[in-house]
Protein backbone atom coordinates (compact mmCIF):
# COMPACT_ATOMS: atom_id res chain seq x y z
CA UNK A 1 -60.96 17.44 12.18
CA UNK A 2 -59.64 14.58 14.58
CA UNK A 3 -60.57 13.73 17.96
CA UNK A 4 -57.09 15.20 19.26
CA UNK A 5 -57.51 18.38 17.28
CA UNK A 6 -61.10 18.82 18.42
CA UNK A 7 -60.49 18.05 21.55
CA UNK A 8 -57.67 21.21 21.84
CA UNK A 9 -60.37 23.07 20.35
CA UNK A 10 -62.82 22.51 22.60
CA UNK A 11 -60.28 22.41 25.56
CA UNK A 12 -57.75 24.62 24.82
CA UNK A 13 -55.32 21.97 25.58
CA UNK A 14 -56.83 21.44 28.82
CA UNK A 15 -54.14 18.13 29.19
CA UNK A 16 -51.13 20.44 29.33
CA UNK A 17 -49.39 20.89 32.54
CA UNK A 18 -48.55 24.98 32.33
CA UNK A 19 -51.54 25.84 30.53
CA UNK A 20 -54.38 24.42 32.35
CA UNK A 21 -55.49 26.74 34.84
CA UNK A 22 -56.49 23.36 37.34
CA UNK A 23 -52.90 22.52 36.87
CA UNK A 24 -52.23 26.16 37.77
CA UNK A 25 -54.26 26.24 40.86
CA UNK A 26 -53.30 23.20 42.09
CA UNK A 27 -49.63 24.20 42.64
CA UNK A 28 -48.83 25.16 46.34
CA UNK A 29 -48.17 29.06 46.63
CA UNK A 30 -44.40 30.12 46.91
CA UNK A 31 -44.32 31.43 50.10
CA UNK A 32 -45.81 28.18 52.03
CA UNK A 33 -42.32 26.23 50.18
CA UNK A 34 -40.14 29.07 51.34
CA UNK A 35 -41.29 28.66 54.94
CA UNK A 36 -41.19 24.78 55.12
CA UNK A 37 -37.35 25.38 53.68
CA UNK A 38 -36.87 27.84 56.44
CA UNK A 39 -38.44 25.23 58.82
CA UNK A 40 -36.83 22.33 57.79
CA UNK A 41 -33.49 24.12 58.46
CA UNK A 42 -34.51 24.77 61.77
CA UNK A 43 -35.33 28.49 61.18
CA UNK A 44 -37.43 30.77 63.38
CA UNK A 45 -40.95 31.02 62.46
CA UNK A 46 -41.06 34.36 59.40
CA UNK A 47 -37.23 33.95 59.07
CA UNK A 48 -37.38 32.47 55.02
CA UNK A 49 -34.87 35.27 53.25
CA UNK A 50 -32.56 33.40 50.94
CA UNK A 51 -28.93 34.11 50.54
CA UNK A 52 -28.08 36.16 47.84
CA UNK A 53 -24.79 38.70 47.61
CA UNK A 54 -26.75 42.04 46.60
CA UNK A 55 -29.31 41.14 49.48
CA UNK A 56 -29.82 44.07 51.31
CA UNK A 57 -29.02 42.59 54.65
CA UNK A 58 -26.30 40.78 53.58
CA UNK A 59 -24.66 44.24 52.65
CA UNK A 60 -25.32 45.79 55.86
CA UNK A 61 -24.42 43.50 58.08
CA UNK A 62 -21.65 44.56 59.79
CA UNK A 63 -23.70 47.79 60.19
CA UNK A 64 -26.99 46.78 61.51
CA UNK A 65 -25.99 47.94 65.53
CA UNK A 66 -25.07 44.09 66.59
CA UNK A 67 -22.48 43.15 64.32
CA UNK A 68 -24.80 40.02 63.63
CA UNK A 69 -24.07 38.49 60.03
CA UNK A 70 -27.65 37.50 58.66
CA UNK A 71 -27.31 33.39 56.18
CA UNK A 72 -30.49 32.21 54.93
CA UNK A 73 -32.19 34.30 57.19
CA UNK A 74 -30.56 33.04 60.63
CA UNK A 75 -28.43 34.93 63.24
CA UNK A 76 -25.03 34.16 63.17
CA UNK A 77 -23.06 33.89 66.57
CA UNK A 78 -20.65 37.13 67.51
CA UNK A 79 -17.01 36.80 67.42
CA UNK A 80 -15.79 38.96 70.02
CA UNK A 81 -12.62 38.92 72.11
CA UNK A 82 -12.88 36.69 74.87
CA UNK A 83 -13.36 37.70 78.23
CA UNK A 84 -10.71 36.82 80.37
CA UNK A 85 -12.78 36.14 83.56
CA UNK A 86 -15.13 33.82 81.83
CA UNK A 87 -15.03 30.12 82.81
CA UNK A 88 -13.25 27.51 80.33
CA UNK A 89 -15.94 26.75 78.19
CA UNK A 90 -16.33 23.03 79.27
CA UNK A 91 -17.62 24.38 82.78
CA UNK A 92 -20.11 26.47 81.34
CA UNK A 93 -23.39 25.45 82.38
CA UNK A 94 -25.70 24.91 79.27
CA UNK A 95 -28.63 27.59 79.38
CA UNK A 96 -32.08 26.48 77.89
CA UNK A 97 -34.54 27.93 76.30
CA UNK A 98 -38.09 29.06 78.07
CA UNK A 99 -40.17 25.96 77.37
CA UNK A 100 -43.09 27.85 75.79
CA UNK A 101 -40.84 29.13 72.68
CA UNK A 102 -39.41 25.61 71.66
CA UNK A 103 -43.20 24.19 72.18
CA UNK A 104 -44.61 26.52 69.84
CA UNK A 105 -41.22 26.26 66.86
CA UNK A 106 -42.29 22.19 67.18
CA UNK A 107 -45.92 22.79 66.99
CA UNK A 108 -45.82 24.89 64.17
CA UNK A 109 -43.50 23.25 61.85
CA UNK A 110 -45.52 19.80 62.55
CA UNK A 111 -48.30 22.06 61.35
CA UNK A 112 -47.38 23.06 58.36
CA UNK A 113 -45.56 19.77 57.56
CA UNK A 114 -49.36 18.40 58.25
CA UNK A 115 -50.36 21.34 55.81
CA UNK A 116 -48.14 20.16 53.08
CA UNK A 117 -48.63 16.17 53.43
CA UNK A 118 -52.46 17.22 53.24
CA UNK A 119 -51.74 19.83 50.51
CA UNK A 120 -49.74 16.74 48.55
CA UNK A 121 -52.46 14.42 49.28
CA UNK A 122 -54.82 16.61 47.78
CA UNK A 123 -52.61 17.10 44.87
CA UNK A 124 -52.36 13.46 44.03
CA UNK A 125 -56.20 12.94 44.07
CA UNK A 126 -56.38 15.64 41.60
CA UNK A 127 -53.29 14.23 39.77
CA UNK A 128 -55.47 10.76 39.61
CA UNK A 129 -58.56 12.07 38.54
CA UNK A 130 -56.65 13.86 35.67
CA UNK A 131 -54.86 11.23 34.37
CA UNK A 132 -58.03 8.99 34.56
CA UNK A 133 -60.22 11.11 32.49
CA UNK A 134 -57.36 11.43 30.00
CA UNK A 135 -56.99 7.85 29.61
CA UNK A 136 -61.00 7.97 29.46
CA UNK A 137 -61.19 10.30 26.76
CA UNK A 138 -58.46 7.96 25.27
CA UNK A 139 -60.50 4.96 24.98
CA UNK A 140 -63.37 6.79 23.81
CA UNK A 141 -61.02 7.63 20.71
CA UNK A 142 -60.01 4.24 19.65
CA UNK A 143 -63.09 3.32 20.22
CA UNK A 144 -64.59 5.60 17.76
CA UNK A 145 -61.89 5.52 14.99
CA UNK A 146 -61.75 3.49 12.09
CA UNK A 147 -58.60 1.22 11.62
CA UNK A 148 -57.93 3.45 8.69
CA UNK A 149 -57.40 6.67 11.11
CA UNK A 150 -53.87 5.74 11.82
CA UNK A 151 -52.83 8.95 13.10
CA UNK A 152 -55.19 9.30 15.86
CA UNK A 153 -54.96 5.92 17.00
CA UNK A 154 -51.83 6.06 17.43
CA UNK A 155 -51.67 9.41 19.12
CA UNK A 156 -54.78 7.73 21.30
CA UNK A 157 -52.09 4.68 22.50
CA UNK A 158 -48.98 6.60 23.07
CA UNK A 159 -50.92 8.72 25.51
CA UNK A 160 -52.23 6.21 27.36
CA UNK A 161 -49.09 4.67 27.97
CA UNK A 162 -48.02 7.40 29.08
CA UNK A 163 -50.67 7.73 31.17
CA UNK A 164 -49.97 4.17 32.61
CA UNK A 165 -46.32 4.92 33.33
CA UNK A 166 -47.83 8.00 35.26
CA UNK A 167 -50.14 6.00 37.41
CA UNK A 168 -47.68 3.67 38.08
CA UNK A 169 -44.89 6.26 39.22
CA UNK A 170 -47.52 7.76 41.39
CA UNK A 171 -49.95 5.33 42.61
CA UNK A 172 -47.86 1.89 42.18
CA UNK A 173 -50.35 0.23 39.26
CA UNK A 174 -52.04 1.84 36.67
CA UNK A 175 -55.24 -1.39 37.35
CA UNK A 176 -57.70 1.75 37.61
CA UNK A 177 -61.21 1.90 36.64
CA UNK A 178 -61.75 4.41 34.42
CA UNK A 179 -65.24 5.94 34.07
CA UNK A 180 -66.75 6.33 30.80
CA UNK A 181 -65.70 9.21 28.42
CA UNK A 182 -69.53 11.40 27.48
CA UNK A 183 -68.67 13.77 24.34
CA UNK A 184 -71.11 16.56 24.48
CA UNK A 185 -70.47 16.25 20.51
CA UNK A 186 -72.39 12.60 20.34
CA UNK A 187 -75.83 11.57 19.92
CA UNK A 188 -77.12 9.18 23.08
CA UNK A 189 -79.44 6.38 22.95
CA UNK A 190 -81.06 4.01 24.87
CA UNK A 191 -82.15 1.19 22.70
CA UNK A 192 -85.22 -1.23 23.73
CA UNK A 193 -87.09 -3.95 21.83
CA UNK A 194 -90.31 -2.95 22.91
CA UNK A 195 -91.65 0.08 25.26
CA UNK A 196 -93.32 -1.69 27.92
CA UNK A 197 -96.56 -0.09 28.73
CA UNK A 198 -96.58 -1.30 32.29
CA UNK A 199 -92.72 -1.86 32.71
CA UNK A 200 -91.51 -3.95 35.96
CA UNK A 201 -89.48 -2.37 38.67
CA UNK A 202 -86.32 -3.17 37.24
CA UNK A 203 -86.88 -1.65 34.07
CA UNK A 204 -88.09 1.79 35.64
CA UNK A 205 -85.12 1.75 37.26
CA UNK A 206 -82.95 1.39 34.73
CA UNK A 207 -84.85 4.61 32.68
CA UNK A 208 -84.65 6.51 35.86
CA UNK A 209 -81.06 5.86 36.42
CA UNK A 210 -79.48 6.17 32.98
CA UNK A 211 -81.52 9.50 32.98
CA UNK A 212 -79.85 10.58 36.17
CA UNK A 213 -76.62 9.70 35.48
CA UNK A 214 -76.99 11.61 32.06
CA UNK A 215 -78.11 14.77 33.31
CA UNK A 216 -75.67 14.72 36.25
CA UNK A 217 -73.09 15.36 32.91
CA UNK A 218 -75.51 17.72 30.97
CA UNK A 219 -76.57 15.19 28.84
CA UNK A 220 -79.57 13.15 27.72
CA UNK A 221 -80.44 10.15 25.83
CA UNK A 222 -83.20 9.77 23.46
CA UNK A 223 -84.53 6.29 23.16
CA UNK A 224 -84.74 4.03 19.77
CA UNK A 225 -87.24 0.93 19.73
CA UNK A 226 -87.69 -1.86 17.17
CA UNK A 227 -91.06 -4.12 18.12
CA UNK A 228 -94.30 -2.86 15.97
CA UNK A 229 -96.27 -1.34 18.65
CA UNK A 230 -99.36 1.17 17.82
CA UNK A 231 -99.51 2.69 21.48
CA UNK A 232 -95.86 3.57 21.48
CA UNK A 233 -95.97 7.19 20.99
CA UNK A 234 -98.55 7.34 24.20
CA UNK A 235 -96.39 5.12 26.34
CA UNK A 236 -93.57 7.45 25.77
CA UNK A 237 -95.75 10.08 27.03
CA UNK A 238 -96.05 8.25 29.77
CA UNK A 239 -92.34 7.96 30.60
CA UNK A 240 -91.76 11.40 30.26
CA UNK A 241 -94.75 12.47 32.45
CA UNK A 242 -93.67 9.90 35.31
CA UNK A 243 -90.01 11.02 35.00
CA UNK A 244 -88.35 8.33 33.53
CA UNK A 245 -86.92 10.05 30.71
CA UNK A 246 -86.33 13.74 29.91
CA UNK A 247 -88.64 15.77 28.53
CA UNK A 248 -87.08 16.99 25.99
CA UNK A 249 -85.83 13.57 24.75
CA UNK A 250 -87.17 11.81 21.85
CA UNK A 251 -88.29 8.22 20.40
CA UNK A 252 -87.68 6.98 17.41
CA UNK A 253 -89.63 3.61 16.68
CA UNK A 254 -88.72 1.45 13.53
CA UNK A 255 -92.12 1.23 12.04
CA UNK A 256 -93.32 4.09 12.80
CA UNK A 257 -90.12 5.70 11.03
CA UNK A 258 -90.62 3.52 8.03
CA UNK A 259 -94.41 3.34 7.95
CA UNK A 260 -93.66 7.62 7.92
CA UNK A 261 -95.86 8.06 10.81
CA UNK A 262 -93.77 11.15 12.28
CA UNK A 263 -93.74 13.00 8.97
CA UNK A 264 -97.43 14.86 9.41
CA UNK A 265 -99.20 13.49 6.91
CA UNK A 266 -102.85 14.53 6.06
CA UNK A 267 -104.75 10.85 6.73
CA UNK A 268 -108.05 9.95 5.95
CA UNK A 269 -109.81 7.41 8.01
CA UNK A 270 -110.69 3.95 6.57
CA UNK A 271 -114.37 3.12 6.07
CA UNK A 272 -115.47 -0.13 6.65
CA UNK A 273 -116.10 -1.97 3.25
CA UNK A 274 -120.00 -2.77 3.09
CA UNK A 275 -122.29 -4.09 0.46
CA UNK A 276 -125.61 -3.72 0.12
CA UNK A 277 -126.53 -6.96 0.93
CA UNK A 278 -124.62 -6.88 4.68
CA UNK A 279 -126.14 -6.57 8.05
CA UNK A 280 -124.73 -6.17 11.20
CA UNK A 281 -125.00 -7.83 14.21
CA UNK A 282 -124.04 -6.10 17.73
CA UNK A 283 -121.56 -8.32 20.15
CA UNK A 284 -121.15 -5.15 22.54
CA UNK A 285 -120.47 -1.69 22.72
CA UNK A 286 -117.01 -2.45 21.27
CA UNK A 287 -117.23 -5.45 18.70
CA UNK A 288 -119.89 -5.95 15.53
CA UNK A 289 -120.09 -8.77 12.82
CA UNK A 290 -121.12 -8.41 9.21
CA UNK A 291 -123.24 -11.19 7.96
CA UNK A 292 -123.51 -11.69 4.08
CA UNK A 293 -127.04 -12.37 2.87
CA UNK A 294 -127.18 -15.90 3.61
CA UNK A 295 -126.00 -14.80 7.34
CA UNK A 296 -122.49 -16.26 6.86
CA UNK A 297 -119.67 -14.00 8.89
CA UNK A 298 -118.35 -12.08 6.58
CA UNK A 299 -116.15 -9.39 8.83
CA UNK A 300 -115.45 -8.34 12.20
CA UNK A 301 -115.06 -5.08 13.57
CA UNK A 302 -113.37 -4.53 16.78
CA UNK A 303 -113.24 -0.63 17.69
CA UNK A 304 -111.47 0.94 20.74
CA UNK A 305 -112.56 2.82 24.09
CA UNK A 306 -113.04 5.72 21.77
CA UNK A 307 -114.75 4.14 19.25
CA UNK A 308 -112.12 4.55 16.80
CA UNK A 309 -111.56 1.35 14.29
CA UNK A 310 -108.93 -0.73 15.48
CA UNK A 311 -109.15 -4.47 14.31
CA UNK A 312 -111.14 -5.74 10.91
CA UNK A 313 -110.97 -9.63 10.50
CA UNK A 314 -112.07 -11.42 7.44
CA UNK A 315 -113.79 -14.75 7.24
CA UNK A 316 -114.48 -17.19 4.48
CA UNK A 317 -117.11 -20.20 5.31
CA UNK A 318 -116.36 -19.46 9.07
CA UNK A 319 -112.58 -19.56 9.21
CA UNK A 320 -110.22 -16.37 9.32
CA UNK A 321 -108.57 -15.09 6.27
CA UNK A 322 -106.69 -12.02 7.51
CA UNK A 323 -106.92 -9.17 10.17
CA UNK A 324 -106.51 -5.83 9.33
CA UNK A 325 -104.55 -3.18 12.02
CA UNK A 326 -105.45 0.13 12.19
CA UNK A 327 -103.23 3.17 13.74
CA UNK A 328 -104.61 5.60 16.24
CA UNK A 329 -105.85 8.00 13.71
CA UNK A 330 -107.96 4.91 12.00
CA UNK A 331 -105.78 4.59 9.07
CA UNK A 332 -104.41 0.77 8.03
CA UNK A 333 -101.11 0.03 9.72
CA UNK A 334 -101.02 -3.45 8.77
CA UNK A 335 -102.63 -6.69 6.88
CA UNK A 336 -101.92 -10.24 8.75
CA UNK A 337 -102.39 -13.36 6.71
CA UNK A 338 -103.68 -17.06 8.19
CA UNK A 339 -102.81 -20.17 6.95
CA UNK A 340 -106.23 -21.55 5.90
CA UNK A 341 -105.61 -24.63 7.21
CA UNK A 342 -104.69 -22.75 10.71
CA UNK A 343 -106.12 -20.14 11.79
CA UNK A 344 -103.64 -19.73 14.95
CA UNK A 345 -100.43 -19.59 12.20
CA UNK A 346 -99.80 -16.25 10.38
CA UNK A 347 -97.99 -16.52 7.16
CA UNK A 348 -97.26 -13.13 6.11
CA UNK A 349 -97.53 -9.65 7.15
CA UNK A 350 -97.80 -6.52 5.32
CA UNK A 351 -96.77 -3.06 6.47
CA UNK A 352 -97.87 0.15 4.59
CA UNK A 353 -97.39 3.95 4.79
CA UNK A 354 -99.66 6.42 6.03
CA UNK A 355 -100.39 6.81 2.49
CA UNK A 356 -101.14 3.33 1.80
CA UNK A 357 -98.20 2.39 0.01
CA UNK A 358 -96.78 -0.99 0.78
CA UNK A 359 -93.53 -0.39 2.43
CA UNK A 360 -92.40 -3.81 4.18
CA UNK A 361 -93.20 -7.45 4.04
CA UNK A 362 -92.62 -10.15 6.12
CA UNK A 363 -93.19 -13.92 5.02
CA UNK A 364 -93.19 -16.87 7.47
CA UNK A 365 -93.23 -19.13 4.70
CA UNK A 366 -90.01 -20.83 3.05
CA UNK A 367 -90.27 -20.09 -0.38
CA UNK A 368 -90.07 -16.47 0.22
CA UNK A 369 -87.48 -13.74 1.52
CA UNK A 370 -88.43 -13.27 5.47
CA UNK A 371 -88.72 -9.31 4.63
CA UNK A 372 -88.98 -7.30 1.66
CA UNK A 373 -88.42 -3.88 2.03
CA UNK A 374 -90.09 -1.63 -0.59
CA UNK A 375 -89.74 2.09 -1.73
CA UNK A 376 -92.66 4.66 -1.86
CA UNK A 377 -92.97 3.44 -5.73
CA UNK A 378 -93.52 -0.07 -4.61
CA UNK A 379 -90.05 -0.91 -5.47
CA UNK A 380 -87.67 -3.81 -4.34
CA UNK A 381 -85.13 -2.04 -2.23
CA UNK A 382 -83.73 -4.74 -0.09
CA UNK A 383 -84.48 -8.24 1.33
CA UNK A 384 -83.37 -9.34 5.02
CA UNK A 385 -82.96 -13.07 6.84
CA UNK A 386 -83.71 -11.88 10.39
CA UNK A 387 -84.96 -9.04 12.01
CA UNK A 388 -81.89 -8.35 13.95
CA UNK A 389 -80.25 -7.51 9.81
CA UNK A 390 -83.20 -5.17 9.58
CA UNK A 391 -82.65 -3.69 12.36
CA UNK A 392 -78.85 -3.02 11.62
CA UNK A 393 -79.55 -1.99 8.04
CA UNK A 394 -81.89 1.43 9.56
CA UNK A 395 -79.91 2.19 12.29
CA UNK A 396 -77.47 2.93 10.08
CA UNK A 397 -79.10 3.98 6.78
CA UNK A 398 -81.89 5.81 8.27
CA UNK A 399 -82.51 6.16 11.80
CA UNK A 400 -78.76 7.48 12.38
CA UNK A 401 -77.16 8.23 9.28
CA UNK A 402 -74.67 10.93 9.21
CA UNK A 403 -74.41 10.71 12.90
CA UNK A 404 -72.33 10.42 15.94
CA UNK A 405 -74.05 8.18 17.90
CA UNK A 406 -73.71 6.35 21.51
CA UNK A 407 -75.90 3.47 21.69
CA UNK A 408 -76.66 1.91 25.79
CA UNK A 409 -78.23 -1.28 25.10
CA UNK A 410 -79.02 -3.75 28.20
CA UNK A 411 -77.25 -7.08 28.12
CA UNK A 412 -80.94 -8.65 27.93
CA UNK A 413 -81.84 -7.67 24.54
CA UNK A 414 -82.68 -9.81 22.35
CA UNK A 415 -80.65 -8.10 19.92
CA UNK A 416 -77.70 -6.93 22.07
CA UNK A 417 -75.29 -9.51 20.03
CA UNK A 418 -75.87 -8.16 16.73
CA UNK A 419 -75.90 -4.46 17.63
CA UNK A 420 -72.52 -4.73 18.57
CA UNK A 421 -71.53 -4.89 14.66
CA UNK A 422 -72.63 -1.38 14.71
CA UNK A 423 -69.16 -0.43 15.77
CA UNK A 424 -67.41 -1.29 12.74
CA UNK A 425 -69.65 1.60 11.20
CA UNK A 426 -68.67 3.63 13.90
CA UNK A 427 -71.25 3.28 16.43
CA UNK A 428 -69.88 3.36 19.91
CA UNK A 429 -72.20 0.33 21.22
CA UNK A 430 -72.26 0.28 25.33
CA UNK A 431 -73.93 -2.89 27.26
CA UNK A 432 -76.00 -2.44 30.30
CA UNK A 433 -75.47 -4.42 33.05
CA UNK A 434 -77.60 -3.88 36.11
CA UNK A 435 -77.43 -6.89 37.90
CA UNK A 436 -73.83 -8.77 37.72
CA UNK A 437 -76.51 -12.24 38.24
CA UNK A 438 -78.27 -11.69 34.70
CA UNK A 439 -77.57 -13.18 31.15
CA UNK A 440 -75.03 -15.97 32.91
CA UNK A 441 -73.86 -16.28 29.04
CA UNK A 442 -73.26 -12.95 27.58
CA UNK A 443 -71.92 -11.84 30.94
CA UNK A 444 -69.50 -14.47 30.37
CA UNK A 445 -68.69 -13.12 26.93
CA UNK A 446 -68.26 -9.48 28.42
CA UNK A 447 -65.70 -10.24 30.93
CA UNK A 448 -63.71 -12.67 29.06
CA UNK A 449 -63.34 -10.69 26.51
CA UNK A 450 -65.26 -12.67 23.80
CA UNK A 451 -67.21 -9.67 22.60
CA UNK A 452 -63.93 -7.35 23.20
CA UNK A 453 -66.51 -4.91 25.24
CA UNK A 454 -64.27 -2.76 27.06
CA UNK A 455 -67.14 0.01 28.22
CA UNK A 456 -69.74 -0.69 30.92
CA UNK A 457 -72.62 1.28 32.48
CA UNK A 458 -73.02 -0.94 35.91
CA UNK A 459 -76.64 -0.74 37.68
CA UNK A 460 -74.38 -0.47 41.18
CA UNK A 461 -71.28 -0.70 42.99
CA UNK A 462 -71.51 -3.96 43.43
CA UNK A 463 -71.48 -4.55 39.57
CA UNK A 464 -69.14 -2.35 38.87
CA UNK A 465 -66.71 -4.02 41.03
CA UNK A 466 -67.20 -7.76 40.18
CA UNK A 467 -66.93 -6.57 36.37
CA UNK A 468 -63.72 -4.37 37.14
CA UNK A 469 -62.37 -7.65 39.28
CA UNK A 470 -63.75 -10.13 36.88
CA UNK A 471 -62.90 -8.78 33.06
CA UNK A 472 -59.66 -10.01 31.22
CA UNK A 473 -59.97 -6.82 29.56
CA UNK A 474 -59.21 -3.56 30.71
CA UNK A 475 -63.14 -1.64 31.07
CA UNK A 476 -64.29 2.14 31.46
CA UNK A 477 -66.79 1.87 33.84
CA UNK A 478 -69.60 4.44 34.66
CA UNK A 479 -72.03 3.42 37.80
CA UNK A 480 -75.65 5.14 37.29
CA UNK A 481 -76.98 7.02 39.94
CA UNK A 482 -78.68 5.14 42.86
CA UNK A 483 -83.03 6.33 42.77
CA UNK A 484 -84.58 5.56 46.25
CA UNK A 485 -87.84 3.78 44.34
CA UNK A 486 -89.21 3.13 41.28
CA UNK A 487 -91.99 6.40 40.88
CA UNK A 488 -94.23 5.29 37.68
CA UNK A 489 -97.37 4.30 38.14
CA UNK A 490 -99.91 3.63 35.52
């Protein structure tokens, strides 16, 4: 089904004139034109009946009692013989009429004139609004369409020029603003490299208002992040609790999505590997070393406030060999590797499932792939040169296959550029800018139509309208909701 047909579906053709009951509503009742005709011909308040030859007054006219004629609803002089003691007409003093009755014919018909100039005004607001959510919903098609979807693209562009030729006829220039098109039909996201724990006020802010703004339309957004990051499932706890984000919204973090972490897997804990030979040596309530026999370090075990295993690092004749990661529920996350000649440089990292399977590697060496990506059977799927082609490769693969998806991303991400190849799979990719000062260079892009953005959520008014003045391009614009003050505290 296309946009256009859904749309009628969902709608019932609410963009028809006739058949939309706004459209219906918003036409002035009958009787209020058929007085202002009646007025504007200088009629007598309540006189509006129209001329017509089987009008019932028409037909008895010469038989109402006065001989009085009745034409669009106004007394006709009498034509009677004149009176031969009159005086000639041109020394007939005019008589006027009691000052009270002409007051109150003036004062009512610049009433109702008022009425219908306010009535009109009205009218054209609504007429505006209309044609600006059209051309909205417009946009949000061709933005969302394949080149191959010929039909609806071009059904998408004739509309909005006839849209244009609307707002010109009506307003003088069709330079509007339009806001940004929400389909109840499409996924939302908010997409962040890492979930702060302690996030600054800026970034609360931003949560809070794209959480507003969302709701405001019945909506929410559920939020995707990318950076390995064991506490993530807490700290969006967190954001929920202080009101950041809606309750019902959900995260979906990279590794823990490929490491299978949300699946509900039975885990068993690791155990620390000891021979009998070891002893241990207390640091504090928190940290111990393993000695070998001839009381060489051997391991270190770091734990957490709970004294659940976190960190394992392994020596060899004093210098570190690797550091093994444990997840909240003590099972091994990850394996980091040191260059034995440095033990500050780490030259590759190895991710595994909660059952232990290898599932991703990443090599900071230059004989070997960056990442490998493996299956459950420890099989080869697919190699990447950068994180940001990861990244793109299980958005759409995994993450958000077989979905219609809105992606906000702030103009601050490190991976903003690349996630704006997502829309030639059909992503609808929309930047963030809250403060018209930030990013000098991809604001540049943006607005000189580099990145051929044309859809904006602005962090304020003042954004909005240096982007709207700004752009080469034609944007859809949607200003989030003003907050009074950042509320999360940790």
């Amino acid at each position: 089904m296309s946009f256009f047909d859904r749309k009628k579906k969902e709608n019932d053709d609410n963009y028809s004139d006739l058949n939309n009951s706004s459209y219906q509503n918003a036409q002035p009742d009958q009787n209020s034109f058929d007085q202002a005709q009646g007025q504007y011909n200088d009629a007598p308040a309540g006189m509006g009946t129209q001329f017509t030859p089987n009008d019932q007054n028409f037909n008895n006219a010469n038989n109402n009692g006065n001989g009085n004629d009745y034409f669009f609803g106004q007394d006709q002089p009498q034509y009677s013989q004149p009176d031969p003691q009159a005086q000639p007409f041109d020394q007939q003093q005019p008589q006027q009429a009691p000052m009270d009755n002409g007051t109150e014919q003036w004062q009512y018909t610049e009433q109702n004139l008022q009425n219908t100039l306010d009535q009109s005004a009205d009218l054209k607001s609504q007429l505006r609004s209309q044609l600006l959510a059209d051309r909205s919903y417009c946009n949000h098609v061709l933005r969302n369409t394949n080149s191959d979807q010929v039909d609806d693209r071009q059904q998408a562009t004739d509309r909005i020029n006839e849209i244009n030729k609307s707002l010109k006829e009506w307003f003088g220039t069709d330079e509007m603003a339009n806001e940004i098109y929400m389909d109840e039909n499409r996924d939302y996201y908010i997409f962040t490299d890492d979930l702060a724990a302690n996030p600054d006020d800026d970034t609360s802010k931003m949560w809070q208002q794209l959480t507003m703004t969302l709701a405001a339309k019945g909506l929410l957004a559920n939020a995707i992040s990318v950076t390995y990051n064991d506490q993530v499932d807490q700290t969006w706890m967190n954001y929920q609790n202080a009101g950041f984000v809606d309750g019902n919204a959900f995260l979906l973090n990279m590794y823990n999505e490929l490491q299978g972490r949300n699946l509900n897997t039975p885990v068993t804990p690791a155990e620390i590997p000891f021979d009998a030979d070891y002893r241990v040596q207390h640091v504090s309530d928190k940290v111990d070393k393993i000695l070998d026999a001839n009381d060489k370090l051997v391991m270190e075990v770091s734990r957490s406030a709970n004294h659940q295993l976190q960190i394992i690092r392994h020596y060899k004749d004093n210098s570190l060999l690797s550091r093994d990661i444990f997840d909240v529920n003590g099972v091994i996350s990850a394996t980091q590797f040191y260059d034995h000649r440095n033990a500050n440089k780490v030259v590759r990292e190895n991710f595994y499932r909660q059952d232990g399977t290898l599932v991703l590697i990443k090599s900071y060496t230059s004989n070997e792939p960056y990442i490998q990506l493996f299956s459950e059977g420890n099989v080869l799927i697919s190699t990447f040169d950068s994180d940001e082609e990861l990244i793109v490769w299980w958005l759409k693969n995994q993450a958000l296959k077989q979905t219609e998806a809105t992606i906000f991303v702030s103009v601050n991400s490190e991976y903003y550029k690349r996630l704006l190849s997502l829309r030639d799979s059909g992503f609808e990719v929309i930047p963030i800018v809250m403060k018209q000062s930030e990013n000098a260079d991809i604001i540049s892009d943006l607005i000189d139509g580099t990145d051929k953005v044309n859809a904006v959520l602005a962090g304020s008014d003042q954004v909005n309208t240096y982007l709207n003045k700004s752009s080469k391009n034609k944007l859809d614009i949607t200003t989030l909701k003003e907050i009074d003050a950042p509320v999360y505290k940790q």
